[in-house]
Protein backbone atom coordinates (compact mmCIF):
# COMPACT_ATOMS: atom_id res chain seq x y z
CA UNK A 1 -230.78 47.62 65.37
CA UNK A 2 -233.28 44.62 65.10
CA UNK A 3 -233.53 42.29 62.01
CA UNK A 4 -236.94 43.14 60.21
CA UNK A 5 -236.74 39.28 58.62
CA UNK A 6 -239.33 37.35 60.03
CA UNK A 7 -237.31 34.26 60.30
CA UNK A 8 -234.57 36.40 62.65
CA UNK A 9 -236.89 37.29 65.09
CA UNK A 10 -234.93 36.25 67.65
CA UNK A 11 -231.92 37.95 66.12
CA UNK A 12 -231.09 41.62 68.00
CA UNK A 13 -227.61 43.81 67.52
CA UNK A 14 -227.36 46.84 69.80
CA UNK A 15 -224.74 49.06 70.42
CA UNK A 16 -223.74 51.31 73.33
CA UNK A 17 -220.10 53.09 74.25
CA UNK A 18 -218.82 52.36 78.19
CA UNK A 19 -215.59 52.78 79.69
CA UNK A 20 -214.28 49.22 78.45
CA UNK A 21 -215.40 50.90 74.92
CA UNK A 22 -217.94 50.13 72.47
CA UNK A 23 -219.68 47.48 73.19
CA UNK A 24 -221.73 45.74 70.20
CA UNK A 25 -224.18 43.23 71.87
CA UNK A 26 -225.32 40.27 69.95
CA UNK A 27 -228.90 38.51 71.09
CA UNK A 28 -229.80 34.77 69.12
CA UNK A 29 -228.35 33.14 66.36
CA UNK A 30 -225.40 34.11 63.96
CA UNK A 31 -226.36 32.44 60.76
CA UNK A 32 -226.02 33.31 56.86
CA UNK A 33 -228.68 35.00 57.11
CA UNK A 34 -227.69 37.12 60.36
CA UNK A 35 -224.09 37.44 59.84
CA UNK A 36 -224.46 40.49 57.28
CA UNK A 37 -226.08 42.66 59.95
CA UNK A 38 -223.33 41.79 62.17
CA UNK A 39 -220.39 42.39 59.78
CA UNK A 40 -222.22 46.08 59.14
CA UNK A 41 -222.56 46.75 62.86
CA UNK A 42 -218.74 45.35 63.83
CA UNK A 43 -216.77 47.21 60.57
CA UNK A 44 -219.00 50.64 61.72
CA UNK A 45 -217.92 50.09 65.34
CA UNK A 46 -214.09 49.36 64.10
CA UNK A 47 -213.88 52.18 62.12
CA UNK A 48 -215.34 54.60 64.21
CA UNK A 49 -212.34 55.95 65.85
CA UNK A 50 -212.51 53.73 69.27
CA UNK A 51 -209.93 52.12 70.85
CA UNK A 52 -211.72 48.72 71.86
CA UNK A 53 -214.85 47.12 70.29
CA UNK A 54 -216.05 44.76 73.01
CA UNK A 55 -218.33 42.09 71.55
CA UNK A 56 -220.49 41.11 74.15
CA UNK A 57 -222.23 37.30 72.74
CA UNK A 58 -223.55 36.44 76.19
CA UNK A 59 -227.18 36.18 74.42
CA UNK A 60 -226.32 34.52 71.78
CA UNK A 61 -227.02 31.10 71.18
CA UNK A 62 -225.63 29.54 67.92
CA UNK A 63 -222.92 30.94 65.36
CA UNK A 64 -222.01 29.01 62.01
CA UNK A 65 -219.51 29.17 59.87
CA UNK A 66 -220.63 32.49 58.43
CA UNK A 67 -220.53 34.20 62.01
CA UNK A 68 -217.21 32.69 62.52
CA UNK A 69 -216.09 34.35 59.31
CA UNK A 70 -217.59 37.65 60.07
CA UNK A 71 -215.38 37.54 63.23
CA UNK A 72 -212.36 36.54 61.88
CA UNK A 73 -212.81 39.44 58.84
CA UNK A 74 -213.54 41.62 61.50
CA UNK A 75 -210.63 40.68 63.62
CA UNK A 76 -208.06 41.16 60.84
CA UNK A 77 -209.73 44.62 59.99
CA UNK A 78 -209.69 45.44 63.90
CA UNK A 79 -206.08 44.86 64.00
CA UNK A 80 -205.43 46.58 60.65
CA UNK A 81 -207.28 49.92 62.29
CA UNK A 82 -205.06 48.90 65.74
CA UNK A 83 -208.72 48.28 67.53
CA UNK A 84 -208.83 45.75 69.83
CA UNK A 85 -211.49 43.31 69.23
CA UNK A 86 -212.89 41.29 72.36
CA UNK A 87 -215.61 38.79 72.84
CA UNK A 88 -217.21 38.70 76.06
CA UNK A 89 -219.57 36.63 77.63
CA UNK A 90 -218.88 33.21 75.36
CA UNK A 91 -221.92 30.35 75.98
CA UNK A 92 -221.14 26.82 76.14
CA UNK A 93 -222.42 26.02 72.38
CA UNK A 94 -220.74 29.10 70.62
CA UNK A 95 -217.65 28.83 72.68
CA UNK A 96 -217.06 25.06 72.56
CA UNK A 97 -217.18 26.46 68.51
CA UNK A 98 -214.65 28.43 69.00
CA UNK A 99 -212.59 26.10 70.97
CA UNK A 100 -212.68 23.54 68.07
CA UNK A 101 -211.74 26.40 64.85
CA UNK A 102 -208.62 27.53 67.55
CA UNK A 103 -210.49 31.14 67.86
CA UNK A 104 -209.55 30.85 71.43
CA UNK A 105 -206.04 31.32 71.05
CA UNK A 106 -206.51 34.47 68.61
CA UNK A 107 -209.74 36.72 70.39
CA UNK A 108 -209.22 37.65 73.76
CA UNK A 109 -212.80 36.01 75.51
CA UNK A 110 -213.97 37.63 78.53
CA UNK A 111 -216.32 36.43 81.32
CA UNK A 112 -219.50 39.19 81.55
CA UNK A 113 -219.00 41.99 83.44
């Protein structure tokens, strides 16, 4: 799915199933005016009957406090639904973010594959 808002350009959500299950790939910033897409595209991968949503954030570059919520909503509904929720592929700007709001300790963060 790609952002038709020409101030998200940069802003890309795909999705594709693979053996480490469905894998919801982020590319540029999660903002207020991003995070909507992603909270559509994580809840529809969550309730889609999958074991493990794998968010893979390797391309993206900046997350606010509206991204952070979107993950944290979507965590809570992940375990509610007994998904697991993952984030792979953490860069130094959004996961030194996560580091400080102690989102460390509650997502499991994997390297990329």
């Amino acid at each position: 799915m790609t952002v038709d808002d020409p101030g998200d350009l940069d802003f890309e959500l795909s999705q594709q199933q693979t053996d480490a299950g469905l894998v919801v790939s982020v590319r540029g910033d999660v903002d207020v005016s991003t995070s909507p897409q992603l909270r559509e595209a994580l809840h529809g991968a969550i309730e889609s009957g999958t074991a493990r949503v794998v968010v893979d954030v390797e391309a993206m570059d900046f997350i606010d406090s509206a991204g952070l919520g979107v993950l944290i909503g979507s965590y809570k509904r992940a375990r509610e639904q007994e998904v697991d929720l993952v984030l792979r592929g953490l860069q130094p700007s959004p996961r030194k973010v996560i580091a400080i709001t102690g989102l460390d300790d509650v997502f499991t963060i994997e390297e990329p594959a």
